[in-house]
Protein backbone atom coordinates (compact mmCIF):
# COMPACT_ATOMS: atom_id res chain seq x y z
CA UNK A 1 -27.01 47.70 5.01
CA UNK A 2 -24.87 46.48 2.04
CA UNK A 3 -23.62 43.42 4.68
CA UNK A 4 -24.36 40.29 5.87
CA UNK A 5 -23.73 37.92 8.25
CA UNK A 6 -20.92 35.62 8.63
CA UNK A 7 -22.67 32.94 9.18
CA UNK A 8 -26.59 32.95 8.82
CA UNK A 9 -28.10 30.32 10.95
CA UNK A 10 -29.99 27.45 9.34
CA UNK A 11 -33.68 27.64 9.77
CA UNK A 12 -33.42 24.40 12.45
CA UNK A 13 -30.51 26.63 14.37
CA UNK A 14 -32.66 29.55 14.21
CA UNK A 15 -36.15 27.45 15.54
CA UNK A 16 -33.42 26.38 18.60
CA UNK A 17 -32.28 29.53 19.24
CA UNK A 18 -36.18 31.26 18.88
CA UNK A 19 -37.30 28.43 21.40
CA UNK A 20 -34.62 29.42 23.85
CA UNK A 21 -35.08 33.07 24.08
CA UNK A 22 -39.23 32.19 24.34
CA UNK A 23 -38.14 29.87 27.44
CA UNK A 24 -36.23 33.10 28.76
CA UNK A 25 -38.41 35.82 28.08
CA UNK A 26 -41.73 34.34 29.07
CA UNK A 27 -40.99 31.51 32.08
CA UNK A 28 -43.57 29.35 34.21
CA UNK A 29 -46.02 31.98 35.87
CA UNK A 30 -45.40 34.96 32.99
CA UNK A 31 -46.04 32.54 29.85
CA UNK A 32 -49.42 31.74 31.90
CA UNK A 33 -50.16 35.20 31.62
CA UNK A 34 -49.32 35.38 28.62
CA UNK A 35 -51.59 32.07 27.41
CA UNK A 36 -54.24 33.94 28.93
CA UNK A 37 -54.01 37.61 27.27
CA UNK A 38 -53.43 36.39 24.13
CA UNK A 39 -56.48 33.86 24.16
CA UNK A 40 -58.52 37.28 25.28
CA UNK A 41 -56.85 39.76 22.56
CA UNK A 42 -57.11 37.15 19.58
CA UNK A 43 -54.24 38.73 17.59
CA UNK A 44 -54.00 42.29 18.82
CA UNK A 45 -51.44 41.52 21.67
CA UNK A 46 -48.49 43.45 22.51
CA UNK A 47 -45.43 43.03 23.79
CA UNK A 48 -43.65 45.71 24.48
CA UNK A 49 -39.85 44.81 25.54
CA UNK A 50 -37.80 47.36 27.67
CA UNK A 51 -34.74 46.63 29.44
CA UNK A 52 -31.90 48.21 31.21
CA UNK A 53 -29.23 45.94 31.51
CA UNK A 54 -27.28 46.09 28.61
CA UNK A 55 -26.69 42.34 27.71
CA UNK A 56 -30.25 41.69 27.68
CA UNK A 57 -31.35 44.73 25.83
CA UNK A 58 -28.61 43.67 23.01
CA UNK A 59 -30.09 40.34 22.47
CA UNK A 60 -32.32 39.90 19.26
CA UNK A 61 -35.28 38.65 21.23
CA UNK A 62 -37.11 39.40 18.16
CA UNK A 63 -36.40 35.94 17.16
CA UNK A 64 -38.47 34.33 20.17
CA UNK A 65 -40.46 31.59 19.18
CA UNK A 66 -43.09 29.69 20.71
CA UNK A 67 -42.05 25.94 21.01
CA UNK A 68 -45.73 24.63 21.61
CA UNK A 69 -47.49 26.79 19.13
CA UNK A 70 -44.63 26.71 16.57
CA UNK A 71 -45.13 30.03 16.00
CA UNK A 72 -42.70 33.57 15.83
CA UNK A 73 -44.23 36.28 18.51
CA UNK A 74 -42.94 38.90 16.20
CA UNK A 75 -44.88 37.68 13.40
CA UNK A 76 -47.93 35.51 14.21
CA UNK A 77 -48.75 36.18 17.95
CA UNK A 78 -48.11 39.45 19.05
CA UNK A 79 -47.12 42.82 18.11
CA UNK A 80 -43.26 42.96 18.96
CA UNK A 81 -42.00 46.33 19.90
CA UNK A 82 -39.16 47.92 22.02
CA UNK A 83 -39.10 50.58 24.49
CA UNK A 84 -36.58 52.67 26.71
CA UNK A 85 -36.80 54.21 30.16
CA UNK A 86 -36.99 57.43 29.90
CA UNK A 87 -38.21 61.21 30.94
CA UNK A 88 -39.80 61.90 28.10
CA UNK A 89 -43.92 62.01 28.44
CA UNK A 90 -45.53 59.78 25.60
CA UNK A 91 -47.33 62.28 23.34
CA UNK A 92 -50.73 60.94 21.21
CA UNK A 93 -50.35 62.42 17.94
CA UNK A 94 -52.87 62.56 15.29
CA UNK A 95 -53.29 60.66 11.83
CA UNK A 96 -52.46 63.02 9.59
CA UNK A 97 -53.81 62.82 5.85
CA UNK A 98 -50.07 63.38 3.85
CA UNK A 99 -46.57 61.96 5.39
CA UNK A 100 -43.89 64.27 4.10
CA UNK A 101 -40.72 61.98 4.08
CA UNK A 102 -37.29 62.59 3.35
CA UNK A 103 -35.09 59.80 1.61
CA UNK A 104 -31.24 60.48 2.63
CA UNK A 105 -28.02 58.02 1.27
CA UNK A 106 -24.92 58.46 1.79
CA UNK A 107 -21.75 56.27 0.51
CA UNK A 108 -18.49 57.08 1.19
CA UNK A 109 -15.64 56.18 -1.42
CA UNK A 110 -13.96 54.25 1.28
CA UNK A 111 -17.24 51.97 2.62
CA UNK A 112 -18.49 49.07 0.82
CA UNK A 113 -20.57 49.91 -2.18
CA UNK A 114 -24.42 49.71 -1.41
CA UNK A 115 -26.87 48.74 -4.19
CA UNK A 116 -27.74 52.22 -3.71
CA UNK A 117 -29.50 53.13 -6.69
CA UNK A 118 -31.26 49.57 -7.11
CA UNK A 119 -32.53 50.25 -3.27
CA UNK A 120 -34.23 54.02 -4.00
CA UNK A 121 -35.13 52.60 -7.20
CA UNK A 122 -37.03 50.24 -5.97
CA UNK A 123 -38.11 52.14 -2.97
CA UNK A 124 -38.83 55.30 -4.76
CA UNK A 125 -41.27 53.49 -7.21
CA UNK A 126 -43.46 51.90 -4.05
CA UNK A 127 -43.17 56.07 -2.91
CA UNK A 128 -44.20 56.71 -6.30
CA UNK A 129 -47.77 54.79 -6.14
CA UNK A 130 -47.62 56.04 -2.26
CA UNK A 131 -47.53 60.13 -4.02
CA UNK A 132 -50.33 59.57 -6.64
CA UNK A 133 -52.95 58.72 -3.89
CA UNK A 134 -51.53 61.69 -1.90
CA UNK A 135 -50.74 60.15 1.10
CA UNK A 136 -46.98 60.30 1.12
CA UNK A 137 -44.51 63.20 -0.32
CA UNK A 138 -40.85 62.93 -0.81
CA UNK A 139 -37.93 64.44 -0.85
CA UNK A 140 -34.42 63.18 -1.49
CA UNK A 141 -30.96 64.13 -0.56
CA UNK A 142 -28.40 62.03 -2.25
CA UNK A 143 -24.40 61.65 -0.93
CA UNK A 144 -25.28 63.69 2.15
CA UNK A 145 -22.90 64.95 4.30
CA UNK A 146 -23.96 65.73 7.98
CA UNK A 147 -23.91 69.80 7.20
CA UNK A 148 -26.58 69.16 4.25
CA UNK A 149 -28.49 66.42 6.59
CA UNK A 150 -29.00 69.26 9.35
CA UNK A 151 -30.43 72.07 7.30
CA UNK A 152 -32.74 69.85 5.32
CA UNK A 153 -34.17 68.82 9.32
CA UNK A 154 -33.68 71.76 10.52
CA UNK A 155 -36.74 73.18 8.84
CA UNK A 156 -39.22 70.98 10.38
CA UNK A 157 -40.87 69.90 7.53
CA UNK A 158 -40.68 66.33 7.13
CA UNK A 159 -42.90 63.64 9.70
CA UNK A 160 -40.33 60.89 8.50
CA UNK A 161 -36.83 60.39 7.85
CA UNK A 162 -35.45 57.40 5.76
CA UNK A 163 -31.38 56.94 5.83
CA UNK A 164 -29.93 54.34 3.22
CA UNK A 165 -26.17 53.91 4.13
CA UNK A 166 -23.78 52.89 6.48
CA UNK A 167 -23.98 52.85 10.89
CA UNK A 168 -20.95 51.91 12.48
CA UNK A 169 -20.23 50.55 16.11
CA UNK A 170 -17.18 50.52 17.98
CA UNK A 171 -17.26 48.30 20.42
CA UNK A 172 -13.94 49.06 22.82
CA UNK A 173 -15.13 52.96 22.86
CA UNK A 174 -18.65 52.40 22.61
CA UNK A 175 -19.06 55.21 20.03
CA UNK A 176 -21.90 54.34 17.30
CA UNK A 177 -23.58 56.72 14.84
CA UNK A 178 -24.24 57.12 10.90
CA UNK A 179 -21.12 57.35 8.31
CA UNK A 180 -21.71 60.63 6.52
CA UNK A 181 -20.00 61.98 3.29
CA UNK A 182 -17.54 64.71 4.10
CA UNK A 183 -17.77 66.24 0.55
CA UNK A 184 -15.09 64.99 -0.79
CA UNK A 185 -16.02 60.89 -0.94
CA UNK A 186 -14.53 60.26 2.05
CA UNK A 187 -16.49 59.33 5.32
CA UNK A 188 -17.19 61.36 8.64
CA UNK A 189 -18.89 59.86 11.30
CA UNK A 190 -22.27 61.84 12.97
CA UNK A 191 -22.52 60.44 16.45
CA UNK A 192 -23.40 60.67 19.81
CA UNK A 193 -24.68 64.08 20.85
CA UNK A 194 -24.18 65.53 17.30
CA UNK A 195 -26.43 63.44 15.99
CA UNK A 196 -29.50 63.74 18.43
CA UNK A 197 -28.89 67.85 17.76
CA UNK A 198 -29.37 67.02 14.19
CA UNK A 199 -32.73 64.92 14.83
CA UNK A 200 -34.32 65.36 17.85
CA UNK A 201 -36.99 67.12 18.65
CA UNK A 202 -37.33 68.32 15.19
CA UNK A 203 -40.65 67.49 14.42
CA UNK A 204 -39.83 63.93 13.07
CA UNK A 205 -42.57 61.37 13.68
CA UNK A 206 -40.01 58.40 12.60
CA UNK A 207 -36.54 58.28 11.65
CA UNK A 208 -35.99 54.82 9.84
CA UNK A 209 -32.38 53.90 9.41
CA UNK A 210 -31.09 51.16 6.94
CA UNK A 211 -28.04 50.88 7.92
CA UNK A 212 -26.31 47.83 9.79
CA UNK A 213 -25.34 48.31 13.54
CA UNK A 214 -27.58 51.26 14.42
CA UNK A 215 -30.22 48.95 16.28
CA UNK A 216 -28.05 47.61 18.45
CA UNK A 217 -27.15 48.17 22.21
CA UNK A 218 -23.37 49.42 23.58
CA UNK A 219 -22.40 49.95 26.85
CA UNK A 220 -20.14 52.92 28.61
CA UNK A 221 -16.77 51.93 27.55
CA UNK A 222 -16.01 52.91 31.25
CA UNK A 223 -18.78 50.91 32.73
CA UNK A 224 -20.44 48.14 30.93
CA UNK A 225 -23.22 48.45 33.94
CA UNK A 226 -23.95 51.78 33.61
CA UNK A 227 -25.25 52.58 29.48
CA UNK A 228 -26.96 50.61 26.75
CA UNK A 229 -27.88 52.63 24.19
CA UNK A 230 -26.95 52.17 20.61
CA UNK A 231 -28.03 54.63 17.31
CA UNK A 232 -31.56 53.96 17.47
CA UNK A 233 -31.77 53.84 21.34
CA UNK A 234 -29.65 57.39 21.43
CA UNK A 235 -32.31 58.73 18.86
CA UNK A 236 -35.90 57.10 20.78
CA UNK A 237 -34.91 58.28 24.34
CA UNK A 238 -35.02 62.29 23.89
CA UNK A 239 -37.69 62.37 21.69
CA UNK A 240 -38.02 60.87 18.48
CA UNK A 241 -41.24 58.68 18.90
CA UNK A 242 -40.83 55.93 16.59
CA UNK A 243 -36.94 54.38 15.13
CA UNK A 244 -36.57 51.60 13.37
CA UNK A 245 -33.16 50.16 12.54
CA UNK A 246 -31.07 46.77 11.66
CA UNK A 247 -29.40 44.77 14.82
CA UNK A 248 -27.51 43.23 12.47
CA UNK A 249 -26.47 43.06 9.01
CA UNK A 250 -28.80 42.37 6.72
CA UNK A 251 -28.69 41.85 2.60
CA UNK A 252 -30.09 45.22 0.29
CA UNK A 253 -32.41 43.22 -1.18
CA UNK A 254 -34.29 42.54 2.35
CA UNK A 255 -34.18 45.73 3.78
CA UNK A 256 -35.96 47.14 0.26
CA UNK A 257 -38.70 44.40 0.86
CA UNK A 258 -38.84 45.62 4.68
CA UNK A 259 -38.98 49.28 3.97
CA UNK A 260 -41.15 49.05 0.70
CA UNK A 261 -43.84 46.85 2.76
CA UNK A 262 -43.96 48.96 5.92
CA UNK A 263 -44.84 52.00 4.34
CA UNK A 264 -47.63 50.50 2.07
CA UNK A 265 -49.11 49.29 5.20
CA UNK A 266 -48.55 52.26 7.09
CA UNK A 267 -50.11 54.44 4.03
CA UNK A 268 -53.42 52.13 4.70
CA UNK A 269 -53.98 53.38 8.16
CA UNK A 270 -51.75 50.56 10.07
CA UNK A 271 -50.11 51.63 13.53
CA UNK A 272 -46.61 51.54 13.52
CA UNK A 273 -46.89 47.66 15.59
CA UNK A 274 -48.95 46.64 12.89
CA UNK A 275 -47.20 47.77 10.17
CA UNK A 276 -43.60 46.54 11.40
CA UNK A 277 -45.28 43.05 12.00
CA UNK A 278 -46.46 43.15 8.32
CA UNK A 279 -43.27 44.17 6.56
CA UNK A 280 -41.66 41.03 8.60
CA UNK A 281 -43.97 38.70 7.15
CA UNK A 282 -43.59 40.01 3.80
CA UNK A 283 -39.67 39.89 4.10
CA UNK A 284 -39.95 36.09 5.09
CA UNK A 285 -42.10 36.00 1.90
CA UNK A 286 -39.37 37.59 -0.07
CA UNK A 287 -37.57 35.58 -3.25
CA UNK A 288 -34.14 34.48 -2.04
CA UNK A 289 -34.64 36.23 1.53
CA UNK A 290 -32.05 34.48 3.92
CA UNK A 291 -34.54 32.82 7.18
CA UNK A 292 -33.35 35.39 9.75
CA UNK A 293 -33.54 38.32 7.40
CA UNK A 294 -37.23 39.26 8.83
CA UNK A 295 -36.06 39.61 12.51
CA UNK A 296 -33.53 42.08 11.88
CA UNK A 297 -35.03 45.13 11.96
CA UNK A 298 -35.94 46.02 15.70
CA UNK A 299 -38.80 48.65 16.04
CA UNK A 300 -38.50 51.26 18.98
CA UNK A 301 -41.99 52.84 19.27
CA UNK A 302 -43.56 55.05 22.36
CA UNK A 303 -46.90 54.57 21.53
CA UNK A 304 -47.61 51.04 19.18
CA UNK A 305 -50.70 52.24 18.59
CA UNK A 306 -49.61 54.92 16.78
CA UNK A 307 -51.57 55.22 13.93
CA UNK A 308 -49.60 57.95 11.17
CA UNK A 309 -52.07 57.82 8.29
CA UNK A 310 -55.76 58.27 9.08
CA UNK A 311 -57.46 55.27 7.65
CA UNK A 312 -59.56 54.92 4.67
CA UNK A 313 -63.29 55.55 5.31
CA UNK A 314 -65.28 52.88 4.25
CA UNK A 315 -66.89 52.44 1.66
């Protein structure tokens, strides 16, 4: 995060370009089939989007719009989601009654400052209300370096991770990852298969990374044809069930009203579809939130139904 985009697109530009990638990803015979099951599901539709060519996967479809209705699929009409193919069985896992998070930042002297401390402010006191009703614990790890990153994971104690800093992406090599401390201010980058050692398979029910760049797609530097995975794709495939992370950049201020409303929603017993669709709605809601700031984030989840808090009994 700490970014943003060169040019954001007017909300007219942005109702074009929604309209076009609706005309693309749901033509003729599949937007009848889609008419249908979302007439029959009455707003508990998903759409799950997996692709493996790498041009399509890269495209921020979460921007599709529905030129008849008028409406965004990601926030009105469906659930919006992402998938990969992969090997890796889908596992149900269980509400559980406490989510034991840990908040890591890291900003190296040479990056551009982040409103860091504004950010897990801000996030810290919606954590804050999240602790006193015992649903959510947290740790933090401030100007981490990727040594300090690994044993705090390594002890498979925390369901969620939350990463405020900088991703990078280099697009002639194809390398991505997260920009570390080294210790000394400066940066070191954790990529590739260093950084799915670090969090894979560790336990972690969702790794959440504010940081610009990690949800998007790369291909193989040495075939375009052949790879698409970014940060967040790298992380979902072997294991992690649930990523969320920015395809773009995006201002501080949005990703704290992104990250502050998911969790609320997700402490009251919403799935992770449910709760990613709320925390878009409430960005768009956001004082002096730019109009694409909501569509951002892209959500990789293997199960959208996955529910991480049990909900509330009624009273």
């Amino acid at each position: 995060s700490g970014g943003q985009n060169p040019r954001p697109l007017s909300p007219s530009e942005l109702q074009d370009f929604g309209h076009h990638l609706f005309e693309v990803l749901l033509p003729d015979d599949v937007r009848r089939l889609y008419d249908v099951a979302r007439s029959r599901e009455s707003g508990s539709l998903f759409i799950v989007f997996t692709s493996m060519i790498p041009w399509v996967a890269d495209l921020p479809w979460e921007f599709a719009r529905d030129p008849n209705r008028g409406t965004n699929l990601a926030t009105q009409d469906t659930h919006f989601v992402r998938n990969v193919l992969t090997p890796t069985p889908v596992e149900k896992l269980a509400p559980t009654e406490q989510l034991r998070m840990l908040v890591v930042s890291s900003e190296p002297n040479s990056h551009a400052q982040l409103s860091k401390t504004e950010e897990i402010a801000k996030l810290r006191h919606e954590l804050r209300l999240l602790e006193g009703q015992s649903v959510i614990t947290v740790d933090e790890l401030h100007r981490a370096t990727a040594q300090e990153l690994h044993s705090h994971i390594a002890t498979g104690e925390f369901d969620v991770l939350h990463f405020i800093g900088h991703g990078f992406w280099n697009k002639p090599t194809g390398a991505s990852g997260l920009v570390m401390e080294d210790g000394r201010g400066g940066a070191a980058h954790l990529e590739g298969q260093s950084l799915r050692e670090v969090l894979a398979n560790r336990g972690l029910r969702l790794v959440f990374l504010n940081a610009c760049d990690t949800g998007r797609g790369r291909a193989d530097a040495s075939d375009a044809a052949r790879s698409f995975g970014g940060v967040a794709q790298d992380l979902f495939a072997p294991g992690v069930p649930n990523v969320i992370a920015n395809q773009l950049p995006v201002w501080d201020r949005a990703a704290v009203a992104f990250a502050r409303a998911f969790y609320s929603f997700l402490a009251q017993g919403k799935t992770i579809a449910e709760a990613v669709r709320e925390a878009r709605i409430a960005v768009s809601l956001a004082p002096q939130s730019e109009p694409m700031d909501w569509a951002v984030p892209v959500a990789y989840a293997r199960d959208p139904e996955d529910r991480f808090i049990a909900r509330a009994p009624s009273s």
